[in-house]
N, C-alpha and C. Protein backbone atom coordinates (compact mmCIF):
# COMPACT_ATOMS: atom_id res chain seq x y z
N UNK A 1 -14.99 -7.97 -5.35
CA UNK A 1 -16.07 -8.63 -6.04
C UNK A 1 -15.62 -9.95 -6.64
N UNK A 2 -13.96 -9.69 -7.21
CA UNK A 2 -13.95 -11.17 -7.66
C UNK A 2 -13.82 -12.54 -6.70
N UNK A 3 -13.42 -12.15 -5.33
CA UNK A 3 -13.34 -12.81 -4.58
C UNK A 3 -14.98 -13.60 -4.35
N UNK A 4 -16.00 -12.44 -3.78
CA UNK A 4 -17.18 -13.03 -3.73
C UNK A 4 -17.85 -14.16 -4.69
N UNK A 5 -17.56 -13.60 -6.03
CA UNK A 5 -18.17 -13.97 -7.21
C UNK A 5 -17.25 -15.43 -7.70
N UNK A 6 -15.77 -15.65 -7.38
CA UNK A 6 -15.07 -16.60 -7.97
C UNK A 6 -15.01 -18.13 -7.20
N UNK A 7 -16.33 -18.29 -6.23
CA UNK A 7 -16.24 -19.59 -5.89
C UNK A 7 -17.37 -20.40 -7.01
N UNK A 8 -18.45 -19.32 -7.02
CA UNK A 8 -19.56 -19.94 -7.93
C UNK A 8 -19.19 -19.89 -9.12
N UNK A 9 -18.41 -19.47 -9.68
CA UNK A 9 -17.71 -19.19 -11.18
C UNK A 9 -16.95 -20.48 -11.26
N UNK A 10 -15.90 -20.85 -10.40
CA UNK A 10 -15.13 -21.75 -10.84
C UNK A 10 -15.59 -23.27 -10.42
N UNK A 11 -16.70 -23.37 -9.52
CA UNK A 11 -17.63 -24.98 -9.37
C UNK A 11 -18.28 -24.90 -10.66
N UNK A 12 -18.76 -23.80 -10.58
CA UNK A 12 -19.55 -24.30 -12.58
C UNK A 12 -18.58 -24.71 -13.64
N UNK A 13 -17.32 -24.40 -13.23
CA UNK A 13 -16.44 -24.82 -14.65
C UNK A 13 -15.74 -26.15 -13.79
N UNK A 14 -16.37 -26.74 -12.62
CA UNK A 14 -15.89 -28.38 -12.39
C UNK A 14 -15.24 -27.63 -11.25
N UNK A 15 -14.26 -26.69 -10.73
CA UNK A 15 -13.26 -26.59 -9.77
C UNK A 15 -13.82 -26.57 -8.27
N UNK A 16 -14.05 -27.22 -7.82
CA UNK A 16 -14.40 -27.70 -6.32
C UNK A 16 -13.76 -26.70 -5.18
N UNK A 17 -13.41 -25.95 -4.60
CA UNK A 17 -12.68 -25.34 -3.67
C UNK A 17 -13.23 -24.43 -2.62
N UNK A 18 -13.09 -23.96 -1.68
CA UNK A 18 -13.85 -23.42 -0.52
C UNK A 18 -13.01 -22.05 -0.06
N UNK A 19 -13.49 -20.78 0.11
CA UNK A 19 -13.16 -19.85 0.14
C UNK A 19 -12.83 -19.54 1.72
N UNK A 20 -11.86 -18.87 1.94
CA UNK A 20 -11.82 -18.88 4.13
C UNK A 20 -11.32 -17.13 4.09
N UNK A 21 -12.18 -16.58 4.79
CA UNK A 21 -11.86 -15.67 4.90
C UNK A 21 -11.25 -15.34 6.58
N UNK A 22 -10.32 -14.53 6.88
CA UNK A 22 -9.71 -14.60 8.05
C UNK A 22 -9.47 -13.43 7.91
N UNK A 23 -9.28 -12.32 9.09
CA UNK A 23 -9.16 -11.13 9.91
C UNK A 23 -7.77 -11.23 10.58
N UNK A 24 -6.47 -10.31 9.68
CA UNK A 24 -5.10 -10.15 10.09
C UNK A 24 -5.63 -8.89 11.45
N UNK A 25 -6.70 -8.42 11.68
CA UNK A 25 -6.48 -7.52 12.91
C UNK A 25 -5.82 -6.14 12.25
N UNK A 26 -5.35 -6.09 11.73
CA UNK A 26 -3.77 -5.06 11.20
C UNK A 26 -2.83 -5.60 11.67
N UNK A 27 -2.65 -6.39 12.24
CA UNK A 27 -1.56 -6.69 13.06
C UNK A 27 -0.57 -7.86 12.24
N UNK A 28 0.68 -7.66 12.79
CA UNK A 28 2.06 -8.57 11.75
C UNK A 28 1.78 -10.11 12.47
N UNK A 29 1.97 -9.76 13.72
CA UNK A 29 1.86 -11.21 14.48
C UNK A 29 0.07 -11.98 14.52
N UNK A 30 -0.98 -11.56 14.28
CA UNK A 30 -1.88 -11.73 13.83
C UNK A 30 -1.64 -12.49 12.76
N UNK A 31 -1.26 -11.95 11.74
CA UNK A 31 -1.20 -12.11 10.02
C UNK A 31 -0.52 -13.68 10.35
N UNK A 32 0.68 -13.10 10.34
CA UNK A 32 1.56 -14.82 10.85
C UNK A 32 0.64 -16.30 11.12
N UNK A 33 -0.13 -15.85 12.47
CA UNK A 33 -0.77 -16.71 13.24
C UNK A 33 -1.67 -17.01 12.70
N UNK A 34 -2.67 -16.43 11.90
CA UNK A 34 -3.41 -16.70 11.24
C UNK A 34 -2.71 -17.68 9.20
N UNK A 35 -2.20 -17.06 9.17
CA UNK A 35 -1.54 -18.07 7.88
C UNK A 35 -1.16 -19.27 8.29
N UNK A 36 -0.40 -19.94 9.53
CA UNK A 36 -0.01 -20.94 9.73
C UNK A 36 -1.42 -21.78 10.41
N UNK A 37 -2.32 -21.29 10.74
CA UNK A 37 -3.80 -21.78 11.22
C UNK A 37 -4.00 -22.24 9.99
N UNK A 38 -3.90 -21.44 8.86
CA UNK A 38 -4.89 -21.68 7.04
C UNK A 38 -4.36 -22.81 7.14
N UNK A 39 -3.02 -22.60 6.72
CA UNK A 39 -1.73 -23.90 6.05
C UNK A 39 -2.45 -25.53 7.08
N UNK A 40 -2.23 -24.91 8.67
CA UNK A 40 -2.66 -26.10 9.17
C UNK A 40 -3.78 -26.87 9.03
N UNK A 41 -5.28 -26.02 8.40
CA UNK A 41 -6.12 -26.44 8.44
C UNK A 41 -5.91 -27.22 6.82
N UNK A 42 -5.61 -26.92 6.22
CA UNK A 42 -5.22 -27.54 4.74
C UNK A 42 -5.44 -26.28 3.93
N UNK A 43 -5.29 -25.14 3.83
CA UNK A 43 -5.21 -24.06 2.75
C UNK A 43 -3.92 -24.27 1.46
N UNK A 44 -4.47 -24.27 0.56
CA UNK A 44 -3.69 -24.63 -0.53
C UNK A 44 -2.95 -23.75 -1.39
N UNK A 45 -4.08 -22.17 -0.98
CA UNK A 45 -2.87 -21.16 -2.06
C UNK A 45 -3.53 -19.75 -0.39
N UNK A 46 -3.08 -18.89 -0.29
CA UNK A 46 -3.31 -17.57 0.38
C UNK A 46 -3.33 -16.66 -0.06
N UNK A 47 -3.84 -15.65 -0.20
CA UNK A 47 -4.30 -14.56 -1.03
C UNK A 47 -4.68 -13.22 0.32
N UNK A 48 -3.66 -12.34 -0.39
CA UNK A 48 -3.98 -10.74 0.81
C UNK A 48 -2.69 -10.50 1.31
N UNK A 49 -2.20 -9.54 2.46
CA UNK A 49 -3.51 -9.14 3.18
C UNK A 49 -3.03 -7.58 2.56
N UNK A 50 -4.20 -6.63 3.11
CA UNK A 50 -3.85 -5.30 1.98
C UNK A 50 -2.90 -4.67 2.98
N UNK A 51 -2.34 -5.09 4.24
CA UNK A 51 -0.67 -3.79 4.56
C UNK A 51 0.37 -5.11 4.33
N UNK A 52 1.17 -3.77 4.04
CA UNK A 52 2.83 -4.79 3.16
C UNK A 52 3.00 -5.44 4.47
N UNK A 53 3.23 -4.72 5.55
CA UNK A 53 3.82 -5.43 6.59
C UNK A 53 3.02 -6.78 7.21
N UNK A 54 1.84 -6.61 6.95
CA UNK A 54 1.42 -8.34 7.20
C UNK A 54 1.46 -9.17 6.45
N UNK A 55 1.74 -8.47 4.88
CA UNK A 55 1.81 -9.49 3.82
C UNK A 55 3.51 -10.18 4.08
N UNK A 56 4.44 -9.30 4.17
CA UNK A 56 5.74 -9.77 4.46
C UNK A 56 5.91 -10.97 5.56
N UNK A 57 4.71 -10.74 6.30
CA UNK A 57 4.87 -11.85 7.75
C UNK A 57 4.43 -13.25 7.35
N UNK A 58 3.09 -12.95 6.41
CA UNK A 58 2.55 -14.61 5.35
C UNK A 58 3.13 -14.76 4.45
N UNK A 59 4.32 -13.84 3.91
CA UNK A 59 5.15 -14.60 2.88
C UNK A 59 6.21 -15.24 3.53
N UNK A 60 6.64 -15.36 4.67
CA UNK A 60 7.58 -15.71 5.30
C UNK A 60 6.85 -17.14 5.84
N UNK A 61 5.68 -17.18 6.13
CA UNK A 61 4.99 -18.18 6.34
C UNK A 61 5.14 -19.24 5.51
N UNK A 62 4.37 -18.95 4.12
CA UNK A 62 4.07 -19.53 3.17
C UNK A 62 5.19 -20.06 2.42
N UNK A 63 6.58 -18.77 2.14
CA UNK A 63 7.76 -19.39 1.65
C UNK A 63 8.22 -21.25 2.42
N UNK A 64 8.27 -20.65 3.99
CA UNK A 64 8.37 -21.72 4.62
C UNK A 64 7.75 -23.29 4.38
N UNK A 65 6.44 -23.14 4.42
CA UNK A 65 5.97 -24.18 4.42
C UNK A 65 5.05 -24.46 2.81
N UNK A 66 5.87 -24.00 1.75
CA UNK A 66 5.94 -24.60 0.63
C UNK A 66 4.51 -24.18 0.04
N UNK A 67 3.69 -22.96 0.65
CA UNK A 67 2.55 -23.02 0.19
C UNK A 67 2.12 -21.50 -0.81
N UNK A 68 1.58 -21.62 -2.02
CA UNK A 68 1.87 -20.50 -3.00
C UNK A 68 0.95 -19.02 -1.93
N UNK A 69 1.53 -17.78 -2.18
CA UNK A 69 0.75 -16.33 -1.62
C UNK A 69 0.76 -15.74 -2.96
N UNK A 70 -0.51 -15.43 -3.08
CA UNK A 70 -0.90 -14.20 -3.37
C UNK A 70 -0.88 -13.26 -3.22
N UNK A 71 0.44 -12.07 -3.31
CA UNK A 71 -0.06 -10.80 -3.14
C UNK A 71 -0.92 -9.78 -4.00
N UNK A 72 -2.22 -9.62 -3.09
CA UNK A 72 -2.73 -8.94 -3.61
C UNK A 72 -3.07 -7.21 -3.69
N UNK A 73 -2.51 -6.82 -2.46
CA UNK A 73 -2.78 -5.33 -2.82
C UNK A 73 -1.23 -4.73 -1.96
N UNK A 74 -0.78 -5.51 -1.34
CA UNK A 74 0.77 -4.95 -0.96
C UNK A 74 1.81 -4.11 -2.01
N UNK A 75 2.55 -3.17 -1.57
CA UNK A 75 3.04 -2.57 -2.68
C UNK A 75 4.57 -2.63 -2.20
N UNK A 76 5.07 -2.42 -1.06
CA UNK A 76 6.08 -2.94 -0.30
C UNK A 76 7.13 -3.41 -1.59
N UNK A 77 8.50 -3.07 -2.43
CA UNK A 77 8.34 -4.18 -3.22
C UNK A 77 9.70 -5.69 -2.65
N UNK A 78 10.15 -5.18 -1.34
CA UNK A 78 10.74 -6.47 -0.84
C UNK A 78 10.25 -7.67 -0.72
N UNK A 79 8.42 -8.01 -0.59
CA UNK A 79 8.11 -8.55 -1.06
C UNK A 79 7.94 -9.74 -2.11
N UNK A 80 8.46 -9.33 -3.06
CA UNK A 80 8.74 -10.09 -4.27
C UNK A 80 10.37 -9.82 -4.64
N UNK A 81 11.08 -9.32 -3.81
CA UNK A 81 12.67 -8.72 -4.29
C UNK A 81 13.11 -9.57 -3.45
N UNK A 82 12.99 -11.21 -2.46
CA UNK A 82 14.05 -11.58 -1.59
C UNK A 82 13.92 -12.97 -1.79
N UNK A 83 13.60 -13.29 -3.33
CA UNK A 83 13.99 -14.49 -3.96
C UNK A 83 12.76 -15.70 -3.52
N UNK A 84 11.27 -15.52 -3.06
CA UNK A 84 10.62 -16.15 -2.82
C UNK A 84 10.24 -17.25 -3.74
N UNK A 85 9.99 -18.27 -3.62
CA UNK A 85 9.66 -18.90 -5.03
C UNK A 85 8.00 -19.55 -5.35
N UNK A 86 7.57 -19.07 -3.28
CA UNK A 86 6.28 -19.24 -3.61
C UNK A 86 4.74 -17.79 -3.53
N UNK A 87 5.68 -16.94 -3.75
CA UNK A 87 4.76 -15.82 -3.71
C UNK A 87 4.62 -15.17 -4.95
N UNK A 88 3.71 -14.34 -5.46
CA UNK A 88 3.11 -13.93 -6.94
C UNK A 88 2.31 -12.90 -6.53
N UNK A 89 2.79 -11.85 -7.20
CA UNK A 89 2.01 -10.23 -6.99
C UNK A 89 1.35 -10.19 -8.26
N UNK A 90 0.08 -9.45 -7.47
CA UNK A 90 -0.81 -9.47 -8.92
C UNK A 90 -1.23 -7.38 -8.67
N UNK A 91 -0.32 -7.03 -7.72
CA UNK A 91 -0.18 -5.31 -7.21
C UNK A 91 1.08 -4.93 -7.55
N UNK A 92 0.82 -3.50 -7.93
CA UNK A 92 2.08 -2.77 -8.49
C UNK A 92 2.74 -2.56 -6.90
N UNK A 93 4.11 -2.62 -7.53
CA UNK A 93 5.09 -2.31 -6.18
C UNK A 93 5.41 -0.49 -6.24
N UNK A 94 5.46 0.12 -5.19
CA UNK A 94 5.79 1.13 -4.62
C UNK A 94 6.81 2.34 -5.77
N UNK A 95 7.11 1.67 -5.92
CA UNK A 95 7.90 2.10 -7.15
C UNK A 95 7.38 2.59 -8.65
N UNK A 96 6.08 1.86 -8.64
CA UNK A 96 5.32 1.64 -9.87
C UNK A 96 4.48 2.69 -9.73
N UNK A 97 3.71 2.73 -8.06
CA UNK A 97 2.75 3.59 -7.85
C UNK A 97 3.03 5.24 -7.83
N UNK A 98 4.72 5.04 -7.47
CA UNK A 98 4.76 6.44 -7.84
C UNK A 98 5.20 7.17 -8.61
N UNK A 99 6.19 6.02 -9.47
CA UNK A 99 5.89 6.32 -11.06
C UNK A 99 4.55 7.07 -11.69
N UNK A 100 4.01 6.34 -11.75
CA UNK A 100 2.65 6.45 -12.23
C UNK A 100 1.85 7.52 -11.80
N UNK A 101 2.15 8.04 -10.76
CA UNK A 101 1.40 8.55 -9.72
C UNK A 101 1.90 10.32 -10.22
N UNK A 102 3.33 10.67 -10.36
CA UNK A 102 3.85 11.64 -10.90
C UNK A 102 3.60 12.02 -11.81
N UNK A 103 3.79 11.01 -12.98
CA UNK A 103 2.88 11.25 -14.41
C UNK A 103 1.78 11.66 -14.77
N UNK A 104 0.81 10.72 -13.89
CA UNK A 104 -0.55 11.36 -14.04
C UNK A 104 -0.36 12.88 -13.03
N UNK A 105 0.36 13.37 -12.11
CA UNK A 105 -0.01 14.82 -11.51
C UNK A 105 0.85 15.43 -12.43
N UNK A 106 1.48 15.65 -13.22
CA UNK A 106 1.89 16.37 -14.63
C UNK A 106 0.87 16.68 -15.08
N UNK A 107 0.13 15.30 -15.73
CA UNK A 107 -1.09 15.54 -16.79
C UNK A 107 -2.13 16.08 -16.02
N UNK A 108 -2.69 16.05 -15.06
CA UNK A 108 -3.35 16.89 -14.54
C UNK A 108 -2.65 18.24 -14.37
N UNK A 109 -1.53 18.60 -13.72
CA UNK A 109 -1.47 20.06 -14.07
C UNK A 109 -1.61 20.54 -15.07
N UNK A 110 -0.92 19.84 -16.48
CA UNK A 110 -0.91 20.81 -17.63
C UNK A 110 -2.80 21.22 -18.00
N UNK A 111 -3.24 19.92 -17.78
CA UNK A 111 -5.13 19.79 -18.12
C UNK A 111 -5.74 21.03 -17.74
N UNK A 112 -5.29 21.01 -16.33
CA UNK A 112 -5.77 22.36 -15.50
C UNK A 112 -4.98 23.95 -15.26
N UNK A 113 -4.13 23.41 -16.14
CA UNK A 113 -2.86 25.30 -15.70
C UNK A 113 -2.85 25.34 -14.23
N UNK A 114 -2.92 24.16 -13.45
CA UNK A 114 -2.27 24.99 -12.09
C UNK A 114 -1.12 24.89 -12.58
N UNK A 115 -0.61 25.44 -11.41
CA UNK A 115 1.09 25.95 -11.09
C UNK A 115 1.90 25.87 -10.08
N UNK A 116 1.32 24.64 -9.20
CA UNK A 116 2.01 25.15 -7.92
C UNK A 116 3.36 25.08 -7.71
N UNK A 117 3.84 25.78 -6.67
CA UNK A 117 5.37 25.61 -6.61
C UNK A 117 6.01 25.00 -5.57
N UNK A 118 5.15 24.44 -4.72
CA UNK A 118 5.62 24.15 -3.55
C UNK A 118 4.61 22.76 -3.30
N UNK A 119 5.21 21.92 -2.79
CA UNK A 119 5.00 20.20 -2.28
C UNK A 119 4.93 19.88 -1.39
N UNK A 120 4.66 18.95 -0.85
CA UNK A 120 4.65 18.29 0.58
C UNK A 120 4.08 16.60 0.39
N UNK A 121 5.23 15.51 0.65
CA UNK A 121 4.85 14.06 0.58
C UNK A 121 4.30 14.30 2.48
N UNK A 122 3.05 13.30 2.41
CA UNK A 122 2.76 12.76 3.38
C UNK A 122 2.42 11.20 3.25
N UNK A 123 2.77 10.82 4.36
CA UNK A 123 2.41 9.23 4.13
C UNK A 123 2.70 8.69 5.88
N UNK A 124 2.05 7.35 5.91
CA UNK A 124 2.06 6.26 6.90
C UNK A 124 3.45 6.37 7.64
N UNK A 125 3.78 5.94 8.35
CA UNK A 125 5.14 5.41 8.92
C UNK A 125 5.35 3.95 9.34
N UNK A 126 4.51 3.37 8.31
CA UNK A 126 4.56 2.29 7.98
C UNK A 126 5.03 1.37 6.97
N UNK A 127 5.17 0.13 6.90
CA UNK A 127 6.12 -0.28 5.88
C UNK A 127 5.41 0.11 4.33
N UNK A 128 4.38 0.13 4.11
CA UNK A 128 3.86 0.74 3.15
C UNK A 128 4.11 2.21 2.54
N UNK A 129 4.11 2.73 3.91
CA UNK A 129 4.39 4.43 3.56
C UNK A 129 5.83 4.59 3.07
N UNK A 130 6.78 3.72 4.36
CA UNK A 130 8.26 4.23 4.05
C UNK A 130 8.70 2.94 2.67
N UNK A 131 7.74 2.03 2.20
CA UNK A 131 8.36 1.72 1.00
C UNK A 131 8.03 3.14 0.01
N UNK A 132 7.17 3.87 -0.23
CA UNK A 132 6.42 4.63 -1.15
C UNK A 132 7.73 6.08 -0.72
N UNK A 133 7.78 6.10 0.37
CA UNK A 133 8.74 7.37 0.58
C UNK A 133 10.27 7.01 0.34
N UNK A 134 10.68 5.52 0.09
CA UNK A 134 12.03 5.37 -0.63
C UNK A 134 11.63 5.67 -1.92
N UNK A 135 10.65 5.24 -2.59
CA UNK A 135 10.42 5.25 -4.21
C UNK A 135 10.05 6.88 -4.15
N UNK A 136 9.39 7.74 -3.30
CA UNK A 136 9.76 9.23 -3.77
C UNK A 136 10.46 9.57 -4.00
N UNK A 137 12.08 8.94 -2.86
CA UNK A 137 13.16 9.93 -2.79
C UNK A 137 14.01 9.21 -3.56
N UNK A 138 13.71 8.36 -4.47
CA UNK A 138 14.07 7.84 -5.66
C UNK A 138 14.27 8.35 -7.20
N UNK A 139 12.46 8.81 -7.13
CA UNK A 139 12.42 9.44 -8.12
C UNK A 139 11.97 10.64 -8.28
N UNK A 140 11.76 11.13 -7.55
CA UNK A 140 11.16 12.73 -7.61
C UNK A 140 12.75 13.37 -8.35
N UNK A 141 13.40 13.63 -7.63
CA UNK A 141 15.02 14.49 -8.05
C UNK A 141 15.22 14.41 -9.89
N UNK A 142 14.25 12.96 -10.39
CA UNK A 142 14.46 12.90 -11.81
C UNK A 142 13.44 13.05 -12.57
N UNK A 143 12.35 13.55 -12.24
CA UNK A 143 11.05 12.95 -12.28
C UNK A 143 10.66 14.35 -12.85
N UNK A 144 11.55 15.62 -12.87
CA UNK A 144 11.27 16.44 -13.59
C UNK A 144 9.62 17.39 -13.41
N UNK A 145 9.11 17.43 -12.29
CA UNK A 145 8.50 18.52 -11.67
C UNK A 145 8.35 19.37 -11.90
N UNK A 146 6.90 20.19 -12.24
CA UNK A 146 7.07 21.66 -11.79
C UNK A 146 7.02 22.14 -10.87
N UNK A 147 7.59 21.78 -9.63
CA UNK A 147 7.20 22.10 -8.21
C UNK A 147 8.66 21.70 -7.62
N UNK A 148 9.07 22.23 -6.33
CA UNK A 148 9.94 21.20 -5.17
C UNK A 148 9.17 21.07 -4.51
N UNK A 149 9.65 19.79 -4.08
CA UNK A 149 9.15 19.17 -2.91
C UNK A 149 9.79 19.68 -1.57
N UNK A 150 9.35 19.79 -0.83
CA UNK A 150 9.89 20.95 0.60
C UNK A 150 9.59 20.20 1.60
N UNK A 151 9.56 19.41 1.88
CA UNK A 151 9.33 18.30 2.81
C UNK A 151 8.27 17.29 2.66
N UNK A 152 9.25 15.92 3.50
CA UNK A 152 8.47 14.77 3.81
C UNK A 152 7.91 14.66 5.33
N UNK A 153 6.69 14.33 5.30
CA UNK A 153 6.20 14.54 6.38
C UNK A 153 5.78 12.60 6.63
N UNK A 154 6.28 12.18 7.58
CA UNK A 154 5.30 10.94 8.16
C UNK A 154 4.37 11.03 9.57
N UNK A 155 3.63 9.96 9.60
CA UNK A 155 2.61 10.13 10.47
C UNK A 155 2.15 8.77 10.89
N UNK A 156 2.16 8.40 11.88
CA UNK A 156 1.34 7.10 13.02
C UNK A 156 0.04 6.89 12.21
N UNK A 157 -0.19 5.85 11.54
CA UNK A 157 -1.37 5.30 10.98
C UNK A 157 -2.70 5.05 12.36
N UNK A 158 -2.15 4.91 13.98
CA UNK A 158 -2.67 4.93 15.11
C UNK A 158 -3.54 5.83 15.40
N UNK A 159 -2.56 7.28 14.81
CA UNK A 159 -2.75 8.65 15.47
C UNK A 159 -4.55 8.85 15.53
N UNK A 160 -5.22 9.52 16.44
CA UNK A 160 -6.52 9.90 16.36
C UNK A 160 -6.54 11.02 15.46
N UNK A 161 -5.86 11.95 15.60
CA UNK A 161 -5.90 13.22 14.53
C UNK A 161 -4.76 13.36 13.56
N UNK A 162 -4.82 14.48 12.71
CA UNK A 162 -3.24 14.66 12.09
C UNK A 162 -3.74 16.03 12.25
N UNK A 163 -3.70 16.58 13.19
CA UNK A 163 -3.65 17.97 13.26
C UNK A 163 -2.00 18.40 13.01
N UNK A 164 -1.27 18.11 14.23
CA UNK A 164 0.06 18.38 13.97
C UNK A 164 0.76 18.17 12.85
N UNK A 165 0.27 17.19 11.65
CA UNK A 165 0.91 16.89 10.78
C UNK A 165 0.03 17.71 9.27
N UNK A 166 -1.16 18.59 9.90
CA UNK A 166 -1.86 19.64 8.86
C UNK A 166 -0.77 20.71 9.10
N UNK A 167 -0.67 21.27 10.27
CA UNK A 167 0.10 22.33 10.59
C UNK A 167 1.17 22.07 10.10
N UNK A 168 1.86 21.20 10.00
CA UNK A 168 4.00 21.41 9.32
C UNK A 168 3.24 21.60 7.98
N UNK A 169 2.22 20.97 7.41
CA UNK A 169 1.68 21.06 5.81
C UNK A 169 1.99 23.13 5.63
N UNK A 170 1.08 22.86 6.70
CA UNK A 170 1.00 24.67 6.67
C UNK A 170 1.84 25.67 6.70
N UNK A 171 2.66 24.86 7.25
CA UNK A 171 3.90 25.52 7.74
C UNK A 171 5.14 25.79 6.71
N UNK A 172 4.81 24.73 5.91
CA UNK A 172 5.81 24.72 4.90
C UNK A 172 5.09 25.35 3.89
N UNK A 173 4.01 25.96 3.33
CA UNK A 173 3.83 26.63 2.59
C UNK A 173 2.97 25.90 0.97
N UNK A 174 2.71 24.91 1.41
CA UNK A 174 2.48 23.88 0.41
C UNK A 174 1.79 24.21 -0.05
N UNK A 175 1.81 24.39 -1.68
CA UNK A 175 0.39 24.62 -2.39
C UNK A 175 -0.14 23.00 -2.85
N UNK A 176 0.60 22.48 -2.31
CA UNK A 176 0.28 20.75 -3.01
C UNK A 176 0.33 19.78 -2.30
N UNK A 177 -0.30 18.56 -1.85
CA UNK A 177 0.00 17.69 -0.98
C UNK A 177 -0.16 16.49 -1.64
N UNK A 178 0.87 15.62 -1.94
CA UNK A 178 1.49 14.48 -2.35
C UNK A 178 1.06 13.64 -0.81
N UNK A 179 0.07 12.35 -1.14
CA UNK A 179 -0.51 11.74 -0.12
C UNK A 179 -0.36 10.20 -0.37
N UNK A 180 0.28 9.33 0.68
CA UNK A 180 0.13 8.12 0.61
C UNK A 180 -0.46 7.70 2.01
N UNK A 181 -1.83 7.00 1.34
CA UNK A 181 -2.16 6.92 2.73
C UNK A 181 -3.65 5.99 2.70
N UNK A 182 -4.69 5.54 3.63
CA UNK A 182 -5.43 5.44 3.99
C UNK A 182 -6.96 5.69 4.02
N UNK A 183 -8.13 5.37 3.94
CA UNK A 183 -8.85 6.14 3.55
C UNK A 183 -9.36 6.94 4.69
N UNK A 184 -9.15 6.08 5.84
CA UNK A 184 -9.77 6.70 6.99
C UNK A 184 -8.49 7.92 7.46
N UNK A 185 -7.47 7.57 7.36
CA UNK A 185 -6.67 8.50 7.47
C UNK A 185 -7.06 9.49 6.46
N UNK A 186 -7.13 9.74 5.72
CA UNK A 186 -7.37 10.89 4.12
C UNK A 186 -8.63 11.56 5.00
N UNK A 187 -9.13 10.97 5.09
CA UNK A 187 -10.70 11.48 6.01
C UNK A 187 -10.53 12.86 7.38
N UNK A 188 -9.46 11.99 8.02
CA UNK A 188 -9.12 12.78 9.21
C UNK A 188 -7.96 14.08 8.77
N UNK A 189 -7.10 14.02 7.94
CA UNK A 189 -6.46 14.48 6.94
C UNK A 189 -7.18 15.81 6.53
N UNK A 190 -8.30 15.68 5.74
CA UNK A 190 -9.26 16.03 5.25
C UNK A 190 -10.03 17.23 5.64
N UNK A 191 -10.51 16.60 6.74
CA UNK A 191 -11.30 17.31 7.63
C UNK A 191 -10.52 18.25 8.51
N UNK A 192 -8.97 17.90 9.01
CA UNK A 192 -8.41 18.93 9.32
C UNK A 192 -7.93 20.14 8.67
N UNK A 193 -7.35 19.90 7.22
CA UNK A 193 -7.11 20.94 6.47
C UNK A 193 -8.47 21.90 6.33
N UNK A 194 -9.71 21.02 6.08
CA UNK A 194 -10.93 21.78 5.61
C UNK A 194 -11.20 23.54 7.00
């Protein structure tokens, strides 16, 4: 919304500027090709894209050719960890999310008296997922749980189903599923466990 809403917001306060919206595809080499199109056409700052791995491809862009990025929903946190001087996260990094993410499933267990005893991380096998699955296997071991975690499971963001990847869920006994992921994936996810 602020995107929609912040061209007419900032001409009323005098700031002149033109909004470009562009389609990374999902794709890394997309993302690229398309940032150096912005830059060429005269784009002055870049803002996006929501997977780490295309954002990593326009910060490499943008570092290059001197022009400020916005990250905005990437969580990846190499990103902002390889000394860029023209990129600025305004998204928690991977680390943050699952900080955060543990804490609040505490406070929800205690809220609710579950109990489960058994876990299962699932996530992408993507640079997004396997940043979020270093920051699990980071902090879970300290992170003080009422549960183990009994496996990490990854999965093809491609895949048409996650059947095979409901079944190891199943398999391992999980009363809990720790999810990084997608919405359309969560969907298919979803519907298979159901």
């Amino acid at each position: 919304r602020g995107a929609l809403i912040a061209p007419a917001v900032l001409n009323e306060m005098g700031y002149r500027f033109e909004l470009v919206h562009v389609d990374t595809e999902s794709s890394v080499d997309i993302a690229r090709t398309q940032a150096e199109r912005l830059i060429n056409e005269g784009a002055n700052v870049l803002v996006g894209a929501f997977d780490s791995a295309q954002s990593i491809a326009i910060a490499q862009v943008t570092e290059q050719r001197g022009v400020p990025y916005v990250v905005n929903v990437a969580a990846a946190p190499q990103l902002t960890e390889q000394g860029y001087r023209f990129i600025f996260r305004n998204f928690p990094r991977s680390i943050d999310l699952i900080t955060n993410g543990l804490a609040l499933i505490k406070t929800l267990l205690t809220a609710t008296n579950a109990n489960p005893q058994r876990a299962v991380f699932i996530h992408a096998n993507d640079t997004f997922g396997q940043a979020n699955r270093g920051a699990m296997d980071r902090l879970f071991p300290a992170a003080n749980m009422p549960f183990q975690l009994v496996e990490n499971i990854a999965y093809d963001p491609r895949a048409q189903d996650l059947n095979a990847e409901v079944a190891r869920i199943r398999a391992a006994r999980a009363d809990l599923g720790l999810v990084t992921t997608r919405a359309g994936d969560a969907i298919k996810m979803s519907r298979e466990m159901v």
